[in-house]
PDB file of N, CA and C in Angstrom:
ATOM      1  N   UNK A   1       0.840  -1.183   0.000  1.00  0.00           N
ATOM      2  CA  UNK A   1       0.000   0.000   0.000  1.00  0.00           C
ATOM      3  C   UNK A   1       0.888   1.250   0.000  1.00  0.00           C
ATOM      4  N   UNK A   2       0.475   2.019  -0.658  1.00  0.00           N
ATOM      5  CA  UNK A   2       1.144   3.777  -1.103  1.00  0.00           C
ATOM      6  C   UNK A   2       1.175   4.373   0.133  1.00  0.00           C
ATOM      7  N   UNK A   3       2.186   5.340   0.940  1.00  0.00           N
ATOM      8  CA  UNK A   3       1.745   6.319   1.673  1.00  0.00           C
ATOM      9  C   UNK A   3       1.447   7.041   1.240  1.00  0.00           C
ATOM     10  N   UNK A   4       0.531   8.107   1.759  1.00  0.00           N
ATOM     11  CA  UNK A   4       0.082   9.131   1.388  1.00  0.00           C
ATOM     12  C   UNK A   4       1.053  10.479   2.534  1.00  0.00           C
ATOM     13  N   UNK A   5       2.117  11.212   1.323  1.00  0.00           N
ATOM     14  CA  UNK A   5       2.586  11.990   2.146  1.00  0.00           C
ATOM     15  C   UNK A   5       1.806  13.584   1.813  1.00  0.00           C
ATOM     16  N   UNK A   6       1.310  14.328   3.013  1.00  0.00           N
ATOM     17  CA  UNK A   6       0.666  15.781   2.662  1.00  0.00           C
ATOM     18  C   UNK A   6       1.402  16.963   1.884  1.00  0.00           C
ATOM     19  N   UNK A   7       1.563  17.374   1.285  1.00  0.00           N
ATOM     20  CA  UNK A   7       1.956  18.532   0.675  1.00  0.00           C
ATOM     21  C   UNK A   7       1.026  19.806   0.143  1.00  0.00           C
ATOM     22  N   UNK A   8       1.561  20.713   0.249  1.00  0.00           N
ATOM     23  CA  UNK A   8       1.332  22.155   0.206  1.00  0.00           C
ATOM     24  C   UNK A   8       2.150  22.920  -0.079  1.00  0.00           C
ATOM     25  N   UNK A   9       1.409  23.596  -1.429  1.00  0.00           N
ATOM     26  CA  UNK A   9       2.425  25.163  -1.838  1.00  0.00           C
ATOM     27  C   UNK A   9       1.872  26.380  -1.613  1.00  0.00           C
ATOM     28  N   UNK A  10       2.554  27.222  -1.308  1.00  0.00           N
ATOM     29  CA  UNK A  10       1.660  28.643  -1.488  1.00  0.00           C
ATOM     30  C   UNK A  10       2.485  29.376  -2.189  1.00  0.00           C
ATOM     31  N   UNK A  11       1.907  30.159  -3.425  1.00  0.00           N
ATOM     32  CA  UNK A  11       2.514  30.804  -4.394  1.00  0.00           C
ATOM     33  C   UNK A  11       2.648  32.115  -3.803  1.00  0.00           C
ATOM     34  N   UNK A  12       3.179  33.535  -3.416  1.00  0.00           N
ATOM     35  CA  UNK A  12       3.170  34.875  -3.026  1.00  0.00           C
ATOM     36  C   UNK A  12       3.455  35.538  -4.567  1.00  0.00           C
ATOM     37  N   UNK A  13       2.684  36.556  -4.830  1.00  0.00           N
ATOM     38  CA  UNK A  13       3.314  37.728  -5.878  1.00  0.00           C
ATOM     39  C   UNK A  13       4.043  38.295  -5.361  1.00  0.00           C
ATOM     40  N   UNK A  14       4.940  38.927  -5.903  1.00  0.00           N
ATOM     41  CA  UNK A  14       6.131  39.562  -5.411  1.00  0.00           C
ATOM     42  C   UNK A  14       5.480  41.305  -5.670  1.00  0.00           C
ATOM     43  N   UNK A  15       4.324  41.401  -6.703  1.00  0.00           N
ATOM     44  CA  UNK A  15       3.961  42.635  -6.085  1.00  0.00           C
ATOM     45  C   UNK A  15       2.816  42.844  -6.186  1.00  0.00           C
ATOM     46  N   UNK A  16       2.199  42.318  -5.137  1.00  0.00           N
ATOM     47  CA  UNK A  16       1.139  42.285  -4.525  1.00  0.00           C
ATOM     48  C   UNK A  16       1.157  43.166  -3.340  1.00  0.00           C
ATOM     49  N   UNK A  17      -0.082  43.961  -2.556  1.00  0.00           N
ATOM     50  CA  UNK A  17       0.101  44.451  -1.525  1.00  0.00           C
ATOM     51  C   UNK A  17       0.188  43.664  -0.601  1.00  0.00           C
ATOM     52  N   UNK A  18       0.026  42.605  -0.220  1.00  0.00           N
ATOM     53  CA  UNK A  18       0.558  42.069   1.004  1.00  0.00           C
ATOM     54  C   UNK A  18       1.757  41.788   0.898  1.00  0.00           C
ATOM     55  N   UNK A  19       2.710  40.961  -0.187  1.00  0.00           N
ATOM     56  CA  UNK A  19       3.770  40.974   0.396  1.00  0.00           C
ATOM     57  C   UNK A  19       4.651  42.835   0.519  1.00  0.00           C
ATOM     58  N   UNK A  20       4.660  43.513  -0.530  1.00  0.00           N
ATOM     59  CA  UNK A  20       4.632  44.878  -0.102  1.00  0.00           C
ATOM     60  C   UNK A  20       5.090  45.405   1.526  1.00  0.00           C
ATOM     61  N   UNK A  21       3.262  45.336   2.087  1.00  0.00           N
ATOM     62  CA  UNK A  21       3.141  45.302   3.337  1.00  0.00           C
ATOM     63  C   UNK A  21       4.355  44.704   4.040  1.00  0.00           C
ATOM     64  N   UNK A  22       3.995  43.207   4.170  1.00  0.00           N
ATOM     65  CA  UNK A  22       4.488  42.623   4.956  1.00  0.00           C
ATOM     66  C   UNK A  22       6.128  42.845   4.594  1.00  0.00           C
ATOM     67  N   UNK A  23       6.569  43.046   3.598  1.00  0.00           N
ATOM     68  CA  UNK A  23       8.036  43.444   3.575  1.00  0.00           C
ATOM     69  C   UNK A  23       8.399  44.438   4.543  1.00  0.00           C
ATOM     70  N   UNK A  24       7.589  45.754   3.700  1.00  0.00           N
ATOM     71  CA  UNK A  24       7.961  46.888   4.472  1.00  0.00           C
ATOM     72  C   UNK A  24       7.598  47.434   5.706  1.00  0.00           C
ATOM     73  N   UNK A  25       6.734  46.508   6.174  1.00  0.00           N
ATOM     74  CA  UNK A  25       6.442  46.854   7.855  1.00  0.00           C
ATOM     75  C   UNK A  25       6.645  46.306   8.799  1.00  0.00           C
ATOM     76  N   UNK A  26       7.714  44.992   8.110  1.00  0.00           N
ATOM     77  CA  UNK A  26       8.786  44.199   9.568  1.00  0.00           C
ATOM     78  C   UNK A  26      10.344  44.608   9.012  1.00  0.00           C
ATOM     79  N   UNK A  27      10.545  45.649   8.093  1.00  0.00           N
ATOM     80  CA  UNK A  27      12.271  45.919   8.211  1.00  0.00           C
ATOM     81  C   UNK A  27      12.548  47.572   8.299  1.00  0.00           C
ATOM     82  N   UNK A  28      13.461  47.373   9.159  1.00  0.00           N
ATOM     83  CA  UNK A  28      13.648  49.021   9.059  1.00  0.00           C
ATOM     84  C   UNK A  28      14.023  49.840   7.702  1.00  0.00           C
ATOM     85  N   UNK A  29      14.350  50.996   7.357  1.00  0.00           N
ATOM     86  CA  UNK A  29      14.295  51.688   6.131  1.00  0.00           C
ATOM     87  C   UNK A  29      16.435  51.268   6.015  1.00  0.00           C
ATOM     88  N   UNK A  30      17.113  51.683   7.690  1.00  0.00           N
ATOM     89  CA  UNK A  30      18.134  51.590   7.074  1.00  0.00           C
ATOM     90  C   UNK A  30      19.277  49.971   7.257  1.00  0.00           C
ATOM     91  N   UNK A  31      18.231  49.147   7.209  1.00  0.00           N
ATOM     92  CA  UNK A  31      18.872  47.746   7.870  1.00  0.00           C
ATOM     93  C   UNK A  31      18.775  46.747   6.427  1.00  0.00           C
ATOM     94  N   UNK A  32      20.236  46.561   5.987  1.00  0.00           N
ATOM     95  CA  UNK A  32      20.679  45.685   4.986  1.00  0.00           C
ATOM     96  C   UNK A  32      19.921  46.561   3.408  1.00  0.00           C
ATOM     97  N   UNK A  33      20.506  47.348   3.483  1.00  0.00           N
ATOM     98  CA  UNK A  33      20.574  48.533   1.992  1.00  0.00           C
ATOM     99  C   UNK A  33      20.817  47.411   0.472  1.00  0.00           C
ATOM    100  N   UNK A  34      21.673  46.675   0.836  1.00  0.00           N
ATOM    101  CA  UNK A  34      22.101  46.024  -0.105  1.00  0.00           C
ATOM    102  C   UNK A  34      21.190  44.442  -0.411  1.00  0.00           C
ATOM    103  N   UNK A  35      20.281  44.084   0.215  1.00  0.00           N
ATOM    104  CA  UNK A  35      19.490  42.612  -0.005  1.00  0.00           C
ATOM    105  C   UNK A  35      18.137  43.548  -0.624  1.00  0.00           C
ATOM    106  N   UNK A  36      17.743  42.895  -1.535  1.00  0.00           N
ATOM    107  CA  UNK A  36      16.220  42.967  -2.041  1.00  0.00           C
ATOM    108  C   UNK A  36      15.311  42.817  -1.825  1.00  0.00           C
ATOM    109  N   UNK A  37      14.068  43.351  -2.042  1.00  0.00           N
ATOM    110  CA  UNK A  37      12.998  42.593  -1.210  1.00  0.00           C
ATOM    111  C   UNK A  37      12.619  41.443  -1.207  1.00  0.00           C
ATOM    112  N   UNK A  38      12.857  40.870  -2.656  1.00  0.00           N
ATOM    113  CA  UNK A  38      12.225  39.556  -2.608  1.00  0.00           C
ATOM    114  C   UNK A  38      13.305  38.556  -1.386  1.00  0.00           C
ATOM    115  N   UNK A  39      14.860  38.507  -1.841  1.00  0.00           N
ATOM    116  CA  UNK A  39      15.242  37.686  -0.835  1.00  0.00           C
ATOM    117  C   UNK A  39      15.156  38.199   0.630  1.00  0.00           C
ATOM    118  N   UNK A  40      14.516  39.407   1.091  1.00  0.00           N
ATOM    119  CA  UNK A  40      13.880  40.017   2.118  1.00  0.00           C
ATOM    120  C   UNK A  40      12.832  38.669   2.385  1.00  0.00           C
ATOM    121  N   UNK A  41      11.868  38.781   1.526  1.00  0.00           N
ATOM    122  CA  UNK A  41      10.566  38.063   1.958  1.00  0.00           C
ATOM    123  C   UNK A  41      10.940  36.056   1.737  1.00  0.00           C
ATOM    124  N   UNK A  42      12.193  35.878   1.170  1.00  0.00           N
ATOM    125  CA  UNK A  42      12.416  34.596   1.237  1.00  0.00           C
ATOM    126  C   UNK A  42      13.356  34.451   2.429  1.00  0.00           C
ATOM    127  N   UNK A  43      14.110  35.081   3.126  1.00  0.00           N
ATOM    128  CA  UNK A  43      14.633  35.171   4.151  1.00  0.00           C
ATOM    129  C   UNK A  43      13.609  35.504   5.505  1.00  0.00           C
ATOM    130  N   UNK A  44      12.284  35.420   5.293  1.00  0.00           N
ATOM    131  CA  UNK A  44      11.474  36.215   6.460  1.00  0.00           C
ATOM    132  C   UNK A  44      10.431  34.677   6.648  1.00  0.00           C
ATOM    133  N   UNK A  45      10.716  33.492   4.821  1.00  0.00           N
ATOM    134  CA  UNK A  45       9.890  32.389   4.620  1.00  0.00           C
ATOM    135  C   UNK A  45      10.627  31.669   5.719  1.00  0.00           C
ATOM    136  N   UNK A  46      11.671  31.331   5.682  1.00  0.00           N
ATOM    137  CA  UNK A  46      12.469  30.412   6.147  1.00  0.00           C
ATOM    138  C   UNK A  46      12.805  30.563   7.822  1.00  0.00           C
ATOM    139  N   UNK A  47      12.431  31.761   7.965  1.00  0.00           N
ATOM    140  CA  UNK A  47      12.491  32.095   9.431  1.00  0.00           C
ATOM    141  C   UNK A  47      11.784  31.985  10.235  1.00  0.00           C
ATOM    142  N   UNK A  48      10.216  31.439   9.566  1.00  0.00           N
ATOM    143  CA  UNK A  48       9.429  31.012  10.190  1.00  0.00           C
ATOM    144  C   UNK A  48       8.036  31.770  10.487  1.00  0.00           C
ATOM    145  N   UNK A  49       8.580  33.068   9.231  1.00  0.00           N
ATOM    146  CA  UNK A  49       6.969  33.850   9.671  1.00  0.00           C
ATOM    147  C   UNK A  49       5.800  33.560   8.669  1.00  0.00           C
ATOM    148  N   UNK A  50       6.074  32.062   7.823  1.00  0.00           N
ATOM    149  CA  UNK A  50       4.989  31.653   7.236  1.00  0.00           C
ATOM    150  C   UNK A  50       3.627  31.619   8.165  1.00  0.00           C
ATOM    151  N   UNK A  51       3.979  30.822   9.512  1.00  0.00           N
ATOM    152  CA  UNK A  51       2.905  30.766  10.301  1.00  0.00           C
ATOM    153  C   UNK A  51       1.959  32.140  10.816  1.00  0.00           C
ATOM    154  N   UNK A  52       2.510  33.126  11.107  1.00  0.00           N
ATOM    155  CA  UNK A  52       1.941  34.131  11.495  1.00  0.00           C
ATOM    156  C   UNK A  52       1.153  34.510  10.313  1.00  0.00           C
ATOM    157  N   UNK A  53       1.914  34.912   8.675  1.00  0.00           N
ATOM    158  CA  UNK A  53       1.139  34.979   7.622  1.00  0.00           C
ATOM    159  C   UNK A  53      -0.078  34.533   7.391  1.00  0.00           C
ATOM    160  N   UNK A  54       0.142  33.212   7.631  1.00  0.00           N
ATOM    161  CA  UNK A  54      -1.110  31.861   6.754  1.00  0.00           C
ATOM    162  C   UNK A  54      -1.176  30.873   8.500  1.00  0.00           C
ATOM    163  N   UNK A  55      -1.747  31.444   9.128  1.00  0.00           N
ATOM    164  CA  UNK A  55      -2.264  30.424  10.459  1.00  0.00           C
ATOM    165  C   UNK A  55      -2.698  29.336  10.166  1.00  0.00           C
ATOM    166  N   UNK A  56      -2.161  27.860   9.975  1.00  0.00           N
ATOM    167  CA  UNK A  56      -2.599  26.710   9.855  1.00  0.00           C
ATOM    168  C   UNK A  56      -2.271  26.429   8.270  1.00  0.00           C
ATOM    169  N   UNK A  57      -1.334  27.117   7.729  1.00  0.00           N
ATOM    170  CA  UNK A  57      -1.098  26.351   6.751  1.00  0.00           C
ATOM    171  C   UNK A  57      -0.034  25.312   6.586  1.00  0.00           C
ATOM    172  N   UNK A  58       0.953  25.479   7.650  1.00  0.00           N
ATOM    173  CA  UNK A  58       1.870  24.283   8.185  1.00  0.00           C
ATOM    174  C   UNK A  58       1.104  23.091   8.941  1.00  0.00           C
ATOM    175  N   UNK A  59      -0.031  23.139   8.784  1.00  0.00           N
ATOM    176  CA  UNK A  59      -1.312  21.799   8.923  1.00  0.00           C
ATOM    177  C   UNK A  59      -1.339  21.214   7.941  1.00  0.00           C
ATOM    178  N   UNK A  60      -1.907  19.822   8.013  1.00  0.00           N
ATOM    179  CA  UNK A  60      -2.617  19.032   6.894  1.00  0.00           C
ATOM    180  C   UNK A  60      -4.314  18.998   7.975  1.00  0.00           C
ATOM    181  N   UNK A  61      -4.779  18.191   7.177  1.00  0.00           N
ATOM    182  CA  UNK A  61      -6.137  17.711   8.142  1.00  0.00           C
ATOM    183  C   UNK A  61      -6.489  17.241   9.175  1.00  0.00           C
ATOM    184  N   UNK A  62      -5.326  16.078   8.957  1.00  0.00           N
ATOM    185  CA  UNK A  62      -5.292  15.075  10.145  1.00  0.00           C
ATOM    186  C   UNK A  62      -4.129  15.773  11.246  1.00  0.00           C
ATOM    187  N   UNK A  63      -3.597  17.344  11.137  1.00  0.00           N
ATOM    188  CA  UNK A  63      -3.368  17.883  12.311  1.00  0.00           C
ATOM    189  C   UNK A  63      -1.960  17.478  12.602  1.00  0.00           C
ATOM    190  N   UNK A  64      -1.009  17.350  11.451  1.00  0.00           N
ATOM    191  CA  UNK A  64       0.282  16.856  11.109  1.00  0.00           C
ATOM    192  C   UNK A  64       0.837  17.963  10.840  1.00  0.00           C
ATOM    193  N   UNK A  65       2.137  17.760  11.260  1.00  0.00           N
ATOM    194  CA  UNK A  65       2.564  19.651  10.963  1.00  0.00           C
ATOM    195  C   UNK A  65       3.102  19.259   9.835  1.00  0.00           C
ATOM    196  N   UNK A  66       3.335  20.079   8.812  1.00  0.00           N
ATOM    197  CA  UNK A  66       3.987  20.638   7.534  1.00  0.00           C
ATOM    198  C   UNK A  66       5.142  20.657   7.697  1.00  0.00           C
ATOM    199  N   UNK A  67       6.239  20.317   7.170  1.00  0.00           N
ATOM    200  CA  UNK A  67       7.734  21.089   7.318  1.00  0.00           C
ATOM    201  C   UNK A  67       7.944  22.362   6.207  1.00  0.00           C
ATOM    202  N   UNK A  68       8.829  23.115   6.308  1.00  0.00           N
ATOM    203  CA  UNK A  68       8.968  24.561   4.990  1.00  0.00           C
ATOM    204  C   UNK A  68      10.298  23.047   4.174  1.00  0.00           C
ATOM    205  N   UNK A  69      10.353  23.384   3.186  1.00  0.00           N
ATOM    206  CA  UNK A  69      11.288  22.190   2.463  1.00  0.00           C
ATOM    207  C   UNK A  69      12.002  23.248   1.447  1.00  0.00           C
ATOM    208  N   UNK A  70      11.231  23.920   1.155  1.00  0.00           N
ATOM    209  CA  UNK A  70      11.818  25.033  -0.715  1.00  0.00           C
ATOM    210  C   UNK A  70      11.145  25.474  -0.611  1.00  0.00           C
ATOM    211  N   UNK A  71      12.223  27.182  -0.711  1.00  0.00           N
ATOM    212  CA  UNK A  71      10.991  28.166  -0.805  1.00  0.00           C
ATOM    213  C   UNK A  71      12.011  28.888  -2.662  1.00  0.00           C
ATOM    214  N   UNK A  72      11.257  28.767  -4.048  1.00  0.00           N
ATOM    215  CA  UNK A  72      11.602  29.386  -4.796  1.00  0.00           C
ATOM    216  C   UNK A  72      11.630  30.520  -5.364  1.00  0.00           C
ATOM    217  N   UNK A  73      12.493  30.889  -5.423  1.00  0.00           N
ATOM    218  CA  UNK A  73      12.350  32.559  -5.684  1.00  0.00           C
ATOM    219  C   UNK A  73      12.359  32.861  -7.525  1.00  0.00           C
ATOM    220  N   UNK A  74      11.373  33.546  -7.768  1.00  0.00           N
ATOM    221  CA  UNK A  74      11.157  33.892  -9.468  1.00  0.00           C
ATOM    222  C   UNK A  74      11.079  35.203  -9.483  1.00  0.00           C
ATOM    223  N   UNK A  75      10.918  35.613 -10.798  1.00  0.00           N
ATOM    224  CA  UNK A  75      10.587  36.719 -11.299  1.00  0.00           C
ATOM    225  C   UNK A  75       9.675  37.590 -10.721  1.00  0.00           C
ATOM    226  N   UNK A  76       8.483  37.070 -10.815  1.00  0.00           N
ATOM    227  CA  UNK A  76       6.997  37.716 -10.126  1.00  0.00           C
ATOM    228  C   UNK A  76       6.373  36.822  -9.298  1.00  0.00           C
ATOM    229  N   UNK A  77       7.117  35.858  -8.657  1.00  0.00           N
ATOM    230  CA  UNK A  77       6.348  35.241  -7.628  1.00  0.00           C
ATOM    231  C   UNK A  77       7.706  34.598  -6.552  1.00  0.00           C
ATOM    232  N   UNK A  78       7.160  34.127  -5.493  1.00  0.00           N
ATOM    233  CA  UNK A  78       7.828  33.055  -4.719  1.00  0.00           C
ATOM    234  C   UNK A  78       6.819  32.123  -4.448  1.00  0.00           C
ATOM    235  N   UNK A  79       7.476  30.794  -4.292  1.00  0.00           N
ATOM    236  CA  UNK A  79       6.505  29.544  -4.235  1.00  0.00           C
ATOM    237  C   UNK A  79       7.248  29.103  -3.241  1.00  0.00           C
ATOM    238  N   UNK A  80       6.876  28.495  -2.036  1.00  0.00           N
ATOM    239  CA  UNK A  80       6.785  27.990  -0.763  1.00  0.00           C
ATOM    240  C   UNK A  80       6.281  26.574  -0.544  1.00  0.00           C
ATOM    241  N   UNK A  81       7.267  25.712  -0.422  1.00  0.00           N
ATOM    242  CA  UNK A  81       6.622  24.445  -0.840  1.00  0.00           C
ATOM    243  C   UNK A  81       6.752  23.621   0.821  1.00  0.00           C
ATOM    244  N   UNK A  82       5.636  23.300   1.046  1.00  0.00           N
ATOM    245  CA  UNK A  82       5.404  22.634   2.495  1.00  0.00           C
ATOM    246  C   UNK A  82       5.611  21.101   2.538  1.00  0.00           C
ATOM    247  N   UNK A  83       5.313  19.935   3.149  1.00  0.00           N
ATOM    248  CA  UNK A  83       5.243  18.700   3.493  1.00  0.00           C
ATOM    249  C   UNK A  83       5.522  18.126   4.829  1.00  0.00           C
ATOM    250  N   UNK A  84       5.186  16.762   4.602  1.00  0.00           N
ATOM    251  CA  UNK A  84       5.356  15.955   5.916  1.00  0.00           C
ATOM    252  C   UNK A  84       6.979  15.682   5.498  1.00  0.00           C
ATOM    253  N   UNK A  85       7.427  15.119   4.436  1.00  0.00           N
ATOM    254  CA  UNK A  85       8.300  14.878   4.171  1.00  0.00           C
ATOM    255  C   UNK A  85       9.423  15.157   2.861  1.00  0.00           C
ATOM    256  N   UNK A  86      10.549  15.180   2.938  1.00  0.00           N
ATOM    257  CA  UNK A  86      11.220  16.017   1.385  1.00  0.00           C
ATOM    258  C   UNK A  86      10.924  15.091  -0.108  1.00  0.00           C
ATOM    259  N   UNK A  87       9.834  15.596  -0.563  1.00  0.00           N
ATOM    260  CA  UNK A  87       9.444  14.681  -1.736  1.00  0.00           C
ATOM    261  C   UNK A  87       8.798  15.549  -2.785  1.00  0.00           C
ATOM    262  N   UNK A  88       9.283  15.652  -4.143  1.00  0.00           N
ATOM    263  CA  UNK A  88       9.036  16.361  -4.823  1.00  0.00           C
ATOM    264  C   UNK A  88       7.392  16.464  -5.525  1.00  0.00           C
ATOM    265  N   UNK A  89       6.902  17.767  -5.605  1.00  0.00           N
ATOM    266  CA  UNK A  89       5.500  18.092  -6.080  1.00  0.00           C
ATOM    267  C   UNK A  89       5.575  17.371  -7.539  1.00  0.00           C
ATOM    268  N   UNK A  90       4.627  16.832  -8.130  1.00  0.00           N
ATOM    269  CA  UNK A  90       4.547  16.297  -9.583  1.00  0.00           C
ATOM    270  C   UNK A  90       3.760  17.757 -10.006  1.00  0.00           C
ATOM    271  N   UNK A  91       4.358  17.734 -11.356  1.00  0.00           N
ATOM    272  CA  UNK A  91       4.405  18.936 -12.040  1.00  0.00           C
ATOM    273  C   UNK A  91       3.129  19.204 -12.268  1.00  0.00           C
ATOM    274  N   UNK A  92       2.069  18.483 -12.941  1.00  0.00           N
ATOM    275  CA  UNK A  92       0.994  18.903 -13.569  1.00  0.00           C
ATOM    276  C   UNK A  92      -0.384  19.448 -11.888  1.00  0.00           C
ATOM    277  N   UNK A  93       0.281  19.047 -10.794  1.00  0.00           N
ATOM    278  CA  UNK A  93      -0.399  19.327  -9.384  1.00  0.00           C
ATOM    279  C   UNK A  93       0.019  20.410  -8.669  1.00  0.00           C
ATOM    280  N   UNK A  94       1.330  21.600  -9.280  1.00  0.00           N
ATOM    281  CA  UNK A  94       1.943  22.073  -8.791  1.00  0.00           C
ATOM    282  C   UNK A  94       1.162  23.435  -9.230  1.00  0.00           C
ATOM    283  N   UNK A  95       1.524  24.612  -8.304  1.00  0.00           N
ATOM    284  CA  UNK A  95       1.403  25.772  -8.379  1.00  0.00           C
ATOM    285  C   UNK A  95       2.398  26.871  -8.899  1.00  0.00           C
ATOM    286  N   UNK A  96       3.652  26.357  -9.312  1.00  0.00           N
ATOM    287  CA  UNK A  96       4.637  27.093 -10.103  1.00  0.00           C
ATOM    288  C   UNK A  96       4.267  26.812 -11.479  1.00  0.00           C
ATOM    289  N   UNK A  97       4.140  28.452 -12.036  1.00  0.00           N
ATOM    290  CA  UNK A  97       3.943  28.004 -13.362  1.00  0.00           C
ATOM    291  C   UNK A  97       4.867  27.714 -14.169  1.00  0.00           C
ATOM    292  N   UNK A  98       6.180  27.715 -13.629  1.00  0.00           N
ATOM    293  CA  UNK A  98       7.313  27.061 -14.543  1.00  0.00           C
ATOM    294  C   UNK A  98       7.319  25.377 -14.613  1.00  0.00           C
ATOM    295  N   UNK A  99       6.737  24.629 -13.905  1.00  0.00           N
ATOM    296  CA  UNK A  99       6.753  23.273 -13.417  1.00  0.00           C
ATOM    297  C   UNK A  99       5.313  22.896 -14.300  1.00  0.00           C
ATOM    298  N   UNK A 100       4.415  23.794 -13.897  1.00  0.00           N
ATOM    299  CA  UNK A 100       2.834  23.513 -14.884  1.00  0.00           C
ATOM    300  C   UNK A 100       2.742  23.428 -16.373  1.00  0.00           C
ATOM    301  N   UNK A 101       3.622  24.998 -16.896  1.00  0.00           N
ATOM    302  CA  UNK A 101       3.121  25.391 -18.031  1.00  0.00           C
ATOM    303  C   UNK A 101       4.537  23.943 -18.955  1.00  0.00           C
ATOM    304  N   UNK A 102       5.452  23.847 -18.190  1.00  0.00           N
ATOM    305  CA  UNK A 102       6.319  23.081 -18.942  1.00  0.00           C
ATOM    306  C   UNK A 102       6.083  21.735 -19.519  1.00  0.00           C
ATOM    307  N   UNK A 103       5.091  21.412 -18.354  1.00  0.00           N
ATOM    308  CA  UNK A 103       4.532  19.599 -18.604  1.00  0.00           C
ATOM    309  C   UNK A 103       3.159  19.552 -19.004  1.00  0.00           C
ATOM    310  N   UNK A 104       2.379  20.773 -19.355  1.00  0.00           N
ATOM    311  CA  UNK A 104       0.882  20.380 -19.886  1.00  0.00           C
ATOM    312  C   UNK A 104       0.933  20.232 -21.653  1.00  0.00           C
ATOM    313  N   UNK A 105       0.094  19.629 -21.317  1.00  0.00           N
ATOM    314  CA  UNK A 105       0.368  18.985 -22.990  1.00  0.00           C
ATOM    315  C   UNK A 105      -0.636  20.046 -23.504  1.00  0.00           C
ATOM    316  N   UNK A 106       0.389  20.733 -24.977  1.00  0.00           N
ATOM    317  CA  UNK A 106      -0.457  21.325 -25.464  1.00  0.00           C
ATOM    318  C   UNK A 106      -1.078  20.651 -27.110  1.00  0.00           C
ATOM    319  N   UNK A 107      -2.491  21.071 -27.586  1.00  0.00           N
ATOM    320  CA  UNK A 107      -3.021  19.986 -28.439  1.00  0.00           C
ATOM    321  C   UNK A 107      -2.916  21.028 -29.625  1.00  0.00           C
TER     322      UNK A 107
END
């Protein structure tokens, strides 16, 4: 029999007003001049303020915590990829559209 391991992505726009927000209203104006926002907001993923963001999205159903595994940083988005365990998303189920648009078959 298959396990069934939980996984979860959450995609962020990179300019969207929340991340915006949430960039610019947890860093000071003159602290690290030289990092960007986005690796701002992928440095803020990994630190653990997914939870405060998204309350219960490091859940599955059955009340299993999530681990953070990859958080990818793109152009106009970051994708945040959760699980019970390190096992890769299959492409056509995924929320990166570099992983989606690459494997859908076009007719």
């Amino acid at each position: 029999m298959e396990t069934y391991n939980a996984q979860r992505e959450v995609l962020f726009l990179v300019d969207s007003s929340f991340v915006r927000h949430e960039l610019y209203s947890n860093t000071s104006p003159g602290k690290h001049p030289d990092i960007s926002a986005v690796d701002k907001f992928e440095e803020a993923c990994w630190n653990g303020v997914l939870h405060d963001w998204l309350p219960g999205a490091d859940q599955n159903a059955d009340d299993k915590k999530l681990f953070l595994w990859k958080v990818l940083v793109a152009n106009a988005f970051v994708c945040v990829q959760l699980s019970e365990t390190p096992t890769g998303i299959k492409p056509l189920r995924s929320l990166n559209p570099y992983l989606f648009l690459s494997s859908a078959n076009y007719n």
